[in-house]
N, C-alpha and C. Protein backbone atom coordinates (compact mmCIF):
# COMPACT_ATOMS: atom_id res chain seq x y z
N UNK A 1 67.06 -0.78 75.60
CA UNK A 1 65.92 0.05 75.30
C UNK A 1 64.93 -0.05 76.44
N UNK A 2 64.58 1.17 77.10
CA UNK A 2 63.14 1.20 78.30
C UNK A 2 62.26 0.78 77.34
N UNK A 3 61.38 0.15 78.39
CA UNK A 3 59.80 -0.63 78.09
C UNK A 3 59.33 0.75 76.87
N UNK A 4 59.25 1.81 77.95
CA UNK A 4 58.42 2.99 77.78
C UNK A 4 59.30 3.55 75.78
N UNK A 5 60.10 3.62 75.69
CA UNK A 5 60.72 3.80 74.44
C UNK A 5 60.15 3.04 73.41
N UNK A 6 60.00 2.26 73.87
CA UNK A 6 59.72 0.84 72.30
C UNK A 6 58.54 1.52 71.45
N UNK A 7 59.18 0.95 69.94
CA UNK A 7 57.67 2.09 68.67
C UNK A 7 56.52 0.72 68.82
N UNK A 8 55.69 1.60 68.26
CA UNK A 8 54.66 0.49 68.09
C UNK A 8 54.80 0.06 67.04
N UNK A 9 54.36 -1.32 66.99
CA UNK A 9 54.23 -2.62 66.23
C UNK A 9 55.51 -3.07 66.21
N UNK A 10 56.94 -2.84 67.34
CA UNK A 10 58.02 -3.34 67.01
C UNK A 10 57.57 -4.85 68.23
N UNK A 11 58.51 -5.93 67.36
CA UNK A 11 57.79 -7.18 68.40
C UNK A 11 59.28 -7.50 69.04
N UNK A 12 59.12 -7.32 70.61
CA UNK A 12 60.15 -7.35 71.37
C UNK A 12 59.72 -8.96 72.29
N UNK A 13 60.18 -9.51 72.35
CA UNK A 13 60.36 -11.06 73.21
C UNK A 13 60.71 -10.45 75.12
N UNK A 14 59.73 -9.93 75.74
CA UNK A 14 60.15 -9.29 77.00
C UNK A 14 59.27 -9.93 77.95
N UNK A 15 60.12 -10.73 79.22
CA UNK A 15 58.81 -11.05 79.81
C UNK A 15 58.01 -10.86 80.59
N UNK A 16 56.83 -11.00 81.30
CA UNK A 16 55.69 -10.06 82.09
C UNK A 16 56.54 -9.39 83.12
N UNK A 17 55.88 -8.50 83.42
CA UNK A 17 56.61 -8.05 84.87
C UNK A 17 55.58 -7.87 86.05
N UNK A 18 55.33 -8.36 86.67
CA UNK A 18 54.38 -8.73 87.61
C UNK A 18 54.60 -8.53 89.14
N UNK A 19 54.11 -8.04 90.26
CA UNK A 19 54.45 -8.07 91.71
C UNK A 19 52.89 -8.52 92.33
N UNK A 20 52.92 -9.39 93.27
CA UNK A 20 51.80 -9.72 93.95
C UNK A 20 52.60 -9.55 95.39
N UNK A 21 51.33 -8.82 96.10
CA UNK A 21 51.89 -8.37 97.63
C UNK A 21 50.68 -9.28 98.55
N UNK A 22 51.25 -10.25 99.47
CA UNK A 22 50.23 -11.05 100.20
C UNK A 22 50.55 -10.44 101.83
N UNK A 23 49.11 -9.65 102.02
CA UNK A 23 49.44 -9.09 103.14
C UNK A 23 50.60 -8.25 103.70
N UNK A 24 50.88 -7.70 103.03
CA UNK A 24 52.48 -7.25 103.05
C UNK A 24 53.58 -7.54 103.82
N UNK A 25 53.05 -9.23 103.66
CA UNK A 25 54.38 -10.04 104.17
C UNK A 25 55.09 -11.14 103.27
N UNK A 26 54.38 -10.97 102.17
CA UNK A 26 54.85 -12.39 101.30
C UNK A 26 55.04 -11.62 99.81
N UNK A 27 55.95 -10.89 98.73
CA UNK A 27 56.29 -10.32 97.75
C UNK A 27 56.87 -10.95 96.58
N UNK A 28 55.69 -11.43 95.50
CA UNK A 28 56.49 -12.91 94.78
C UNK A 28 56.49 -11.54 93.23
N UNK A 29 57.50 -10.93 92.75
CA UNK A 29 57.86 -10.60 91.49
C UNK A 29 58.31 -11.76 90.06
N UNK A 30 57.83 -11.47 89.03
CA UNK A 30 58.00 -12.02 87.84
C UNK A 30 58.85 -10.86 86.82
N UNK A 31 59.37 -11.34 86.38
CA UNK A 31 60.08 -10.16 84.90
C UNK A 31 61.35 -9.59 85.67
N UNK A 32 62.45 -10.46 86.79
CA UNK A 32 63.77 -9.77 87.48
C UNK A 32 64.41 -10.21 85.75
N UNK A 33 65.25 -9.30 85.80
CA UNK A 33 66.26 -9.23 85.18
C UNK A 33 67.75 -9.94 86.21
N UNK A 34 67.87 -9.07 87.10
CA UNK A 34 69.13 -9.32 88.22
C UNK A 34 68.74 -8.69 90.01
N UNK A 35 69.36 -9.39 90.67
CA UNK A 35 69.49 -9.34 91.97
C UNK A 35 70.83 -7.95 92.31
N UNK A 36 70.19 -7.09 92.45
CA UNK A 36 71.89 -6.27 92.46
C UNK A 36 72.51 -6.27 94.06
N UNK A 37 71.52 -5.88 94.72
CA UNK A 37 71.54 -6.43 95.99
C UNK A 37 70.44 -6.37 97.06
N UNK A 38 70.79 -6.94 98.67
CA UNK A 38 70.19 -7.07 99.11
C UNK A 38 70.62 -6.91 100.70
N UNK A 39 69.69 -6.81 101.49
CA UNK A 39 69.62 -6.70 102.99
C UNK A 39 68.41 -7.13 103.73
N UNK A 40 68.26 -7.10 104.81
CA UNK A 40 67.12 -7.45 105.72
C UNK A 40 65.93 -6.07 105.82
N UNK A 41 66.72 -4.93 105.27
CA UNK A 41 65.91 -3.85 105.35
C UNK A 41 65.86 -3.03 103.46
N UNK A 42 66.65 -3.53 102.53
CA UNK A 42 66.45 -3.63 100.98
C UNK A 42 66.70 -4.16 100.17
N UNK A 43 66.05 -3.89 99.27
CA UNK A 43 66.54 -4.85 98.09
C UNK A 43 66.55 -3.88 96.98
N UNK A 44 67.25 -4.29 95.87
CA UNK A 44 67.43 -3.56 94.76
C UNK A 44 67.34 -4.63 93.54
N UNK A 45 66.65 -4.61 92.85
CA UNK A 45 66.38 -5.40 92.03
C UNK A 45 66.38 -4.87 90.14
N UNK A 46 67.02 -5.46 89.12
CA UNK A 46 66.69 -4.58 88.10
C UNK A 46 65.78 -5.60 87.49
N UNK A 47 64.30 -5.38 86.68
CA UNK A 47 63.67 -5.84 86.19
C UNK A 47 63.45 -5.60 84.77
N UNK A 48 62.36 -6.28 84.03
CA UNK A 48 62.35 -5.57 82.58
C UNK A 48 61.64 -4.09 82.46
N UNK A 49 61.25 -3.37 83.61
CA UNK A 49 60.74 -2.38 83.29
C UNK A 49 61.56 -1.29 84.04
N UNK A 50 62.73 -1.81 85.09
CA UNK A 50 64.07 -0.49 85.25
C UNK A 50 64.06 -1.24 86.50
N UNK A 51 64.95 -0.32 87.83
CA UNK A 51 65.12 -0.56 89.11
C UNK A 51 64.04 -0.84 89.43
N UNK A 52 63.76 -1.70 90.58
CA UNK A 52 63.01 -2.00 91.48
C UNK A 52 63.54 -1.97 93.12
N UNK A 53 63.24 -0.90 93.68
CA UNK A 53 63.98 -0.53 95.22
C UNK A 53 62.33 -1.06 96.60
N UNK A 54 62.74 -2.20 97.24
CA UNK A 54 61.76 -2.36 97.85
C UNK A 54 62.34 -2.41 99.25
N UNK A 55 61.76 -2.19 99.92
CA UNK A 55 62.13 -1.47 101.15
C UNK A 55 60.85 -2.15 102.70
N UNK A 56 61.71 -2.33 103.85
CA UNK A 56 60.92 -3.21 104.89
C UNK A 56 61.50 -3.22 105.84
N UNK A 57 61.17 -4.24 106.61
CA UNK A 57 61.75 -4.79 108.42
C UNK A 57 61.85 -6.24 108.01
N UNK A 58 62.72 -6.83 108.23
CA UNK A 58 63.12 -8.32 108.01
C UNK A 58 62.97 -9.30 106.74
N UNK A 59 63.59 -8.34 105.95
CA UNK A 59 63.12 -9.05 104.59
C UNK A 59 64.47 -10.28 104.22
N UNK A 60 63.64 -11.14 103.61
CA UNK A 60 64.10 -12.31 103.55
C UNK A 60 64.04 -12.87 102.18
N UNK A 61 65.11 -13.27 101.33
CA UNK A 61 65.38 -13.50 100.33
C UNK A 61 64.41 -15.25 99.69
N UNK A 62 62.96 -15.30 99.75
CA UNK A 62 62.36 -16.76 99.80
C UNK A 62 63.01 -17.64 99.10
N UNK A 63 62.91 -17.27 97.72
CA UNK A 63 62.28 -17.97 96.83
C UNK A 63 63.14 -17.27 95.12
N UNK A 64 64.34 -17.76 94.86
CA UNK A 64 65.37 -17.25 93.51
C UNK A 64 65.23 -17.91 92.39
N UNK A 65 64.51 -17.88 91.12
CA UNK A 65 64.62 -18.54 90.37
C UNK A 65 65.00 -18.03 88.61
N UNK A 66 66.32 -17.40 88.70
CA UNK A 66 67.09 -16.94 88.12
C UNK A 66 66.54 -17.21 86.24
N UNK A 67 66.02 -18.16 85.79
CA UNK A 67 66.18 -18.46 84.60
C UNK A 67 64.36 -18.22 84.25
N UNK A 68 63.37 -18.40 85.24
CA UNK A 68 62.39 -17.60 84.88
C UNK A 68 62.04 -16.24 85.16
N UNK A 69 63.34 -16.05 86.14
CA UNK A 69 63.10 -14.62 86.50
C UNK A 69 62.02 -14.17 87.69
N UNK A 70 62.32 -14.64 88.54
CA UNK A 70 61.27 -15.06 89.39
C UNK A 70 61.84 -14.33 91.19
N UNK A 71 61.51 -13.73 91.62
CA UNK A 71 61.76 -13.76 92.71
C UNK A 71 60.19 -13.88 93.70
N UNK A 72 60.72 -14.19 95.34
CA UNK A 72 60.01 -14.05 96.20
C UNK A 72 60.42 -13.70 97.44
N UNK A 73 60.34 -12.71 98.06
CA UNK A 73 60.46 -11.77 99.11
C UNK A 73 59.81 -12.21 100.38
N UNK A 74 60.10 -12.03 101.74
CA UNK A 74 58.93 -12.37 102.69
C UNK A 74 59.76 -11.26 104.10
N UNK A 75 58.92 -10.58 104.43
CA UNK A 75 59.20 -9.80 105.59
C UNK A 75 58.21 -8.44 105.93
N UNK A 76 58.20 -7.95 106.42
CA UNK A 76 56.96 -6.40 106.81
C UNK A 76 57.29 -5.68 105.24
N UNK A 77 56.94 -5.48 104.38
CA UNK A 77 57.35 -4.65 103.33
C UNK A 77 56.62 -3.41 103.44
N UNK A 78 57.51 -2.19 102.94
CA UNK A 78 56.90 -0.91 103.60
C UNK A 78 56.20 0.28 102.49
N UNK A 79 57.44 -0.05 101.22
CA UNK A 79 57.75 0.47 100.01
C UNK A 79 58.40 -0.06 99.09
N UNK A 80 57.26 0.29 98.24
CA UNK A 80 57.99 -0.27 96.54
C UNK A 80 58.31 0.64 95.86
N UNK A 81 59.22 0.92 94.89
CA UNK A 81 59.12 2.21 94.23
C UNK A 81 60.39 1.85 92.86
N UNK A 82 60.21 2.39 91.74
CA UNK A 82 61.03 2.03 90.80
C UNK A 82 61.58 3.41 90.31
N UNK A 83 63.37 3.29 89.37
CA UNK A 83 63.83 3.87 89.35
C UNK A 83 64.28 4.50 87.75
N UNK A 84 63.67 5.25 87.58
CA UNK A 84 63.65 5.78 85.88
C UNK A 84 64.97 5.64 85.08
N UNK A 85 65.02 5.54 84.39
CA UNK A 85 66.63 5.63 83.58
C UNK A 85 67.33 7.17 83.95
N UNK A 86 66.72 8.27 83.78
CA UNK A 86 67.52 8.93 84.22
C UNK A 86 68.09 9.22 85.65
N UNK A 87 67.59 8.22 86.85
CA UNK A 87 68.20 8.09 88.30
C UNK A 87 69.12 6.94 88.58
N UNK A 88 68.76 6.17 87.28
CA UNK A 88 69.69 4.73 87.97
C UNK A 88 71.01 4.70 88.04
N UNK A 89 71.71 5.77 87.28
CA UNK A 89 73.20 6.00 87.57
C UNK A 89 73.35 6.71 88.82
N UNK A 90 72.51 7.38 89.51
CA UNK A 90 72.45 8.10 90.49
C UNK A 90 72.17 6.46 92.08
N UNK A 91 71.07 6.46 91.61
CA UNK A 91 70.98 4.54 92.61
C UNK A 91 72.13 3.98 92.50
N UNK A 92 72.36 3.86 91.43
CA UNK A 92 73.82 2.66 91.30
C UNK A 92 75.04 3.00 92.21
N UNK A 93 75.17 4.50 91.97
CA UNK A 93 76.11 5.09 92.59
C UNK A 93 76.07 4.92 94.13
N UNK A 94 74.78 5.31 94.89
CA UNK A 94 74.38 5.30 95.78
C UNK A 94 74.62 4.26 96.79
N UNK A 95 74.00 3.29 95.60
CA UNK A 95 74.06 1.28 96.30
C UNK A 95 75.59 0.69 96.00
N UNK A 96 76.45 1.20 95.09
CA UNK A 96 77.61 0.68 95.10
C UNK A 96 78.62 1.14 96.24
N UNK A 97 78.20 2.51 96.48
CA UNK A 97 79.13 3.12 98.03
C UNK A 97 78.62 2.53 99.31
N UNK A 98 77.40 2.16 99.86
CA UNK A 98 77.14 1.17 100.20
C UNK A 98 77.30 0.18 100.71
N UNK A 99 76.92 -0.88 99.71
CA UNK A 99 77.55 -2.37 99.54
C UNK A 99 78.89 -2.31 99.61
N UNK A 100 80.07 -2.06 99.17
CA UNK A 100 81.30 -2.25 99.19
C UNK A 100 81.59 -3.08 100.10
């Protein structure tokens, strides 16, 4: 179920989803779901609120902490931008031809 779907007063256990950008060289996210992949120039990330596509010059994988859901990023970051449910089969597609 998207964030954006949920009725009100239903009580869902979901956790924050958060991005702090330090100078736009240091990118510490809260609320990853999964790492789908990655490069020196993207990342693709799914979080609790859909794709997360962040985009740069030398990005560097800091800081993984899988069980709070935690990532941290460090490189020129250029663009952030997230990916609605109705594009992520379209991303997926995209990033799986790709990666291979």
């Amino acid at each position: 179920m998207n964030y954006y779907d949920r009725q009100p007063g239903t009580v869902t256990h979901q956790k924050d989803h958060q991005l702090k950008i330090n100078n736009r060289k240091l990118l510490e996210i809260t609320g990853v779901k999964e790492v789908d992949s990655f490069d020196n120039e993207e990342f693709l990330l799914e979080t609790v609120m859909g794709y997360l596509i962040i985009r740069g010059q030398n990005l560097q994988l800091k800081n993984l902490d899988v069980t709070e859901g935690i990532v941290s990023i460090k490189g020129k970051v250029y663009e952030l931008s997230y990916v609605d449910d109705h594009q992520q089969e379209k991303a997926k597609g995209f990033f799986s031809k790709l990666f291979k």
